[in-house]
C-alpha atoms as a PDB file:
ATOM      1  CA  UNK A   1      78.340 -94.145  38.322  1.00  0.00           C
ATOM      2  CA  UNK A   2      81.969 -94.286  37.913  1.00  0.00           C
ATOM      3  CA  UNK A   3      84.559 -92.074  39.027  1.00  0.00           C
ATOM      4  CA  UNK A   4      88.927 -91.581  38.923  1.00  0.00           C
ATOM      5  CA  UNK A   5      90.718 -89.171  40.893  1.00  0.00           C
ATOM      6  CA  UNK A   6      94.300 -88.309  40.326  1.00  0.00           C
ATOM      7  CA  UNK A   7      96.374 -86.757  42.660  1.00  0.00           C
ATOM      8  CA  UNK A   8     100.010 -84.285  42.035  1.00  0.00           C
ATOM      9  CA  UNK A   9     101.921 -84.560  45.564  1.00  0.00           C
ATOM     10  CA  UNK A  10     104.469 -81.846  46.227  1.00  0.00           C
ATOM     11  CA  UNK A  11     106.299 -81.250  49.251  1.00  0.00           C
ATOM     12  CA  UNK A  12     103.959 -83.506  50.843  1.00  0.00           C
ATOM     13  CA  UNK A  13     101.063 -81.942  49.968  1.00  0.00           C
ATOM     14  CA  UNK A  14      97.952 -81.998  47.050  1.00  0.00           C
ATOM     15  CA  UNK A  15      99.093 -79.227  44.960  1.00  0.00           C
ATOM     16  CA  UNK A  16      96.931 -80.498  42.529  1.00  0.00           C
ATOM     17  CA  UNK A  17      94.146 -82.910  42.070  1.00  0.00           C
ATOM     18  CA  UNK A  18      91.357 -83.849  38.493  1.00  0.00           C
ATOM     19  CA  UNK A  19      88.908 -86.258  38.034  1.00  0.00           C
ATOM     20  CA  UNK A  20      86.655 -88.263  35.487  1.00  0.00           C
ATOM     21  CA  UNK A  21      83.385 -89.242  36.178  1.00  0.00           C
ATOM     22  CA  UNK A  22      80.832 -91.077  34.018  1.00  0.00           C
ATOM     23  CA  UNK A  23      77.429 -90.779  35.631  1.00  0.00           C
ATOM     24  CA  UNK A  24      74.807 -88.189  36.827  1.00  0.00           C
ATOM     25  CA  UNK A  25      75.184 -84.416  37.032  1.00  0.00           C
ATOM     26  CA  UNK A  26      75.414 -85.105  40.964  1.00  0.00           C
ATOM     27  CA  UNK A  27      78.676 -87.382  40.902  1.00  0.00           C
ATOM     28  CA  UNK A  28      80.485 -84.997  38.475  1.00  0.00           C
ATOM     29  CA  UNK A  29      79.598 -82.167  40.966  1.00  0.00           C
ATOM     30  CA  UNK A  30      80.870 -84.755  43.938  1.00  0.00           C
ATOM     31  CA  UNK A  31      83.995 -85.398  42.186  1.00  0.00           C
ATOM     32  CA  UNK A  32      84.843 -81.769  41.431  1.00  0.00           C
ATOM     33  CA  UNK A  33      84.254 -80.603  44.801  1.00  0.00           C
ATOM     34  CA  UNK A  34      86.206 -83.776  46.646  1.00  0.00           C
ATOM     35  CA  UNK A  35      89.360 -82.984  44.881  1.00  0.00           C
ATOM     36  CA  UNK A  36      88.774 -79.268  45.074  1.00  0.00           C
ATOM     37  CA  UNK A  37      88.528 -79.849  49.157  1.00  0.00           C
ATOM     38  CA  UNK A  38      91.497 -82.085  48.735  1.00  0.00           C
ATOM     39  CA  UNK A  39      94.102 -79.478  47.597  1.00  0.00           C
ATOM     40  CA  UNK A  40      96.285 -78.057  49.774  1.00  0.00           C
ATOM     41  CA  UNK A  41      96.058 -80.954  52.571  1.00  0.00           C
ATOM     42  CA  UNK A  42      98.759 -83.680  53.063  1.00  0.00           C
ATOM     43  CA  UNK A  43      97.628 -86.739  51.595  1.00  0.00           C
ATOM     44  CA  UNK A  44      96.419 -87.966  55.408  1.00  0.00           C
ATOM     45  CA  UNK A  45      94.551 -84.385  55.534  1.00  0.00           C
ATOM     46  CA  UNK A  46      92.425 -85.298  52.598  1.00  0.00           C
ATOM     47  CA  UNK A  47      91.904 -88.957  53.878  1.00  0.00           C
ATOM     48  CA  UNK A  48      90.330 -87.506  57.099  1.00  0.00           C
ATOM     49  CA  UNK A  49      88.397 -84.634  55.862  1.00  0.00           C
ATOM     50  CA  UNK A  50      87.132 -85.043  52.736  1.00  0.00           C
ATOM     51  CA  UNK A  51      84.717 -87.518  53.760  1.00  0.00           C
ATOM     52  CA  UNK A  52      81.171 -88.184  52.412  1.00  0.00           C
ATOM     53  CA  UNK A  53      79.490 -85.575  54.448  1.00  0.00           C
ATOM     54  CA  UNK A  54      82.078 -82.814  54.033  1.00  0.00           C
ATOM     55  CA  UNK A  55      81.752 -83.397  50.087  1.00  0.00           C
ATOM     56  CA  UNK A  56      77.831 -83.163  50.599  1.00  0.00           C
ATOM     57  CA  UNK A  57      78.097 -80.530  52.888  1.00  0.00           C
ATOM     58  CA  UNK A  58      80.355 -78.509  50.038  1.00  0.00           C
ATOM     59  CA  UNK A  59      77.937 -79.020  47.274  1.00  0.00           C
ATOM     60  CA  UNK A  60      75.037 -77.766  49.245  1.00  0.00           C
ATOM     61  CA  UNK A  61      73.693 -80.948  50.238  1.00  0.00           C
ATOM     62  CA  UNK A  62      72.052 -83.682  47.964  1.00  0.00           C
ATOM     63  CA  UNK A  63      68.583 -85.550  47.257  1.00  0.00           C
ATOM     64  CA  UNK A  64      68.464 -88.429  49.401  1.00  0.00           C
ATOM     65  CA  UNK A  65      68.850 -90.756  46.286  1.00  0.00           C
ATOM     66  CA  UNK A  66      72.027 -88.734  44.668  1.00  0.00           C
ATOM     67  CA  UNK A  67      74.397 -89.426  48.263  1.00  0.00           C
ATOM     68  CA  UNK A  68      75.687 -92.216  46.988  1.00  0.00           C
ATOM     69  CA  UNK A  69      77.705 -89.694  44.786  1.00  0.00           C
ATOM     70  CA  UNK A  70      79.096 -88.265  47.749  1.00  0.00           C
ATOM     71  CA  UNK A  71      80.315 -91.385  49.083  1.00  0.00           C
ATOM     72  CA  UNK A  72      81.826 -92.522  45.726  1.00  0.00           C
ATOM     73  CA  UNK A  73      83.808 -89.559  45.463  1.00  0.00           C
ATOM     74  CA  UNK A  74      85.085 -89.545  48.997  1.00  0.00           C
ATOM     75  CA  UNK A  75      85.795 -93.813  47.976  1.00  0.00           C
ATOM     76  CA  UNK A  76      88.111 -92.910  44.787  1.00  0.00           C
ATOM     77  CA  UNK A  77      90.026 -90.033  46.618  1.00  0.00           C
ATOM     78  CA  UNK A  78      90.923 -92.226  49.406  1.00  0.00           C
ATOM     79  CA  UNK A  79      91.759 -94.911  46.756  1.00  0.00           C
ATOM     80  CA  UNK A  80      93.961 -92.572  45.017  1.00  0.00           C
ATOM     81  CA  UNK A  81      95.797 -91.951  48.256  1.00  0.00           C
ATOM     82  CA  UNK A  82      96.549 -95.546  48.717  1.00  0.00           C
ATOM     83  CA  UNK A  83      98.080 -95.338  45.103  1.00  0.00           C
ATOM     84  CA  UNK A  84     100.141 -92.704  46.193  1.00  0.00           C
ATOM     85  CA  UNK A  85     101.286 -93.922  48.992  1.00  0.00           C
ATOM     86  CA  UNK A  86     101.565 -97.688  47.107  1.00  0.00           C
ATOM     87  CA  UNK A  87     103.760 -95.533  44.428  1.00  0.00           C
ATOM     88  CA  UNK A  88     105.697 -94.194  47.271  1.00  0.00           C
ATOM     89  CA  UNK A  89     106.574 -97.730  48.970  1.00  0.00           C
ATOM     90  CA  UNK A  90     107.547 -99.222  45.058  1.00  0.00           C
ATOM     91  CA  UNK A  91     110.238 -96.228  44.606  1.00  0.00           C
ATOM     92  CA  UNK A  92     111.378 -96.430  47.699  1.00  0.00           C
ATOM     93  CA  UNK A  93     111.947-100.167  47.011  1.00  0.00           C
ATOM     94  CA  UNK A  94     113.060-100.118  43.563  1.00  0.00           C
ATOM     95  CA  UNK A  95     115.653 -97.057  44.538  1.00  0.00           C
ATOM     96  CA  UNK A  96     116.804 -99.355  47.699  1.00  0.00           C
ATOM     97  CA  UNK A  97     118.629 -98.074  50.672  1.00  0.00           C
ATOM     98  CA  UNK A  98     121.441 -95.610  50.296  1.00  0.00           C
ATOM     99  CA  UNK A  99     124.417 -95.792  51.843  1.00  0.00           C
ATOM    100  CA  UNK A 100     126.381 -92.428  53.571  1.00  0.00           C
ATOM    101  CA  UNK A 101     130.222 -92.406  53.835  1.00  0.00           C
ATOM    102  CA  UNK A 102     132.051 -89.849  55.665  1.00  0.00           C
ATOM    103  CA  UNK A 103     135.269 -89.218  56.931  1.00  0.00           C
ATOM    104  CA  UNK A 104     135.724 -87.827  60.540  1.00  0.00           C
ATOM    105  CA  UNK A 105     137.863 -85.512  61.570  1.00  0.00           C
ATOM    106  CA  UNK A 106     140.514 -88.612  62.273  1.00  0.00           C
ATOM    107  CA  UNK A 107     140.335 -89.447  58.918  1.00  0.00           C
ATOM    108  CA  UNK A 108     138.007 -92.701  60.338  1.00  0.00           C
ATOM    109  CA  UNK A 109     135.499 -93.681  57.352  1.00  0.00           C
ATOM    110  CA  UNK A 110     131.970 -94.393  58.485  1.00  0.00           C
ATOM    111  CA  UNK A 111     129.153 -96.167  56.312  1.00  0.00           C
ATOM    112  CA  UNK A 112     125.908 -95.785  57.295  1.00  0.00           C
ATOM    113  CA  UNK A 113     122.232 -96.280  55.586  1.00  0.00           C
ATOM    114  CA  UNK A 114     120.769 -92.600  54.708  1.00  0.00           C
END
């Protein structure tokens, strides 16, 4: 089986999340319900909770040869959390540090990093 999950991130949250899986009728139905269970939850939330059993558990459970599925979906939504938060750390790098100026009420000017 093979599965992608994307993730949207707004306001630091999952507003919205799809996925592609090539496979059994059991992974699809994995993937579907991990990003389902991720929306709404900070990207840490969905680490945490949507794990293998909580994805099994939302399906209605699975044959003891289809949880594989489960685990493979809760695999690729963690993975597409560490390319959000990779994403993240590449902006943040690529935009650099800002820098603040202000004058006080003395007319001093002060520089700072924002």
């Amino acid at each position: 089986d093979t599965m992608e999950v994307t993730l949207k991130i707004r306001d630091g949250r999952v507003a919205s999340a799809g996925y592609w899986a090539s496979g059994c009728g059991p992974s699809s139905a994995c993937g579907a319900m991990a990003t389902k269970l991720a929306v709404g939850k900070t990207p840490d939330e969905a680490v945490e909770t949507v794990d293998a059993a909580a994805i099994e558990e939302a399906v209605g459970g699975l044959p003891e040869d289809k949880r594989h599925c489960a685990q493979l979906a809760a695999e690729t939504l963690q993975e597409a959390v560490h390319r959000y938060y990779l994403s993240q750390r590449k902006r943040a790098v690529e935009k650099g540090p800002s820098v603040s100026r202000e004058r006080t009420d003395n007319g001093e000017l002060h520089k700072g990093l924002a």
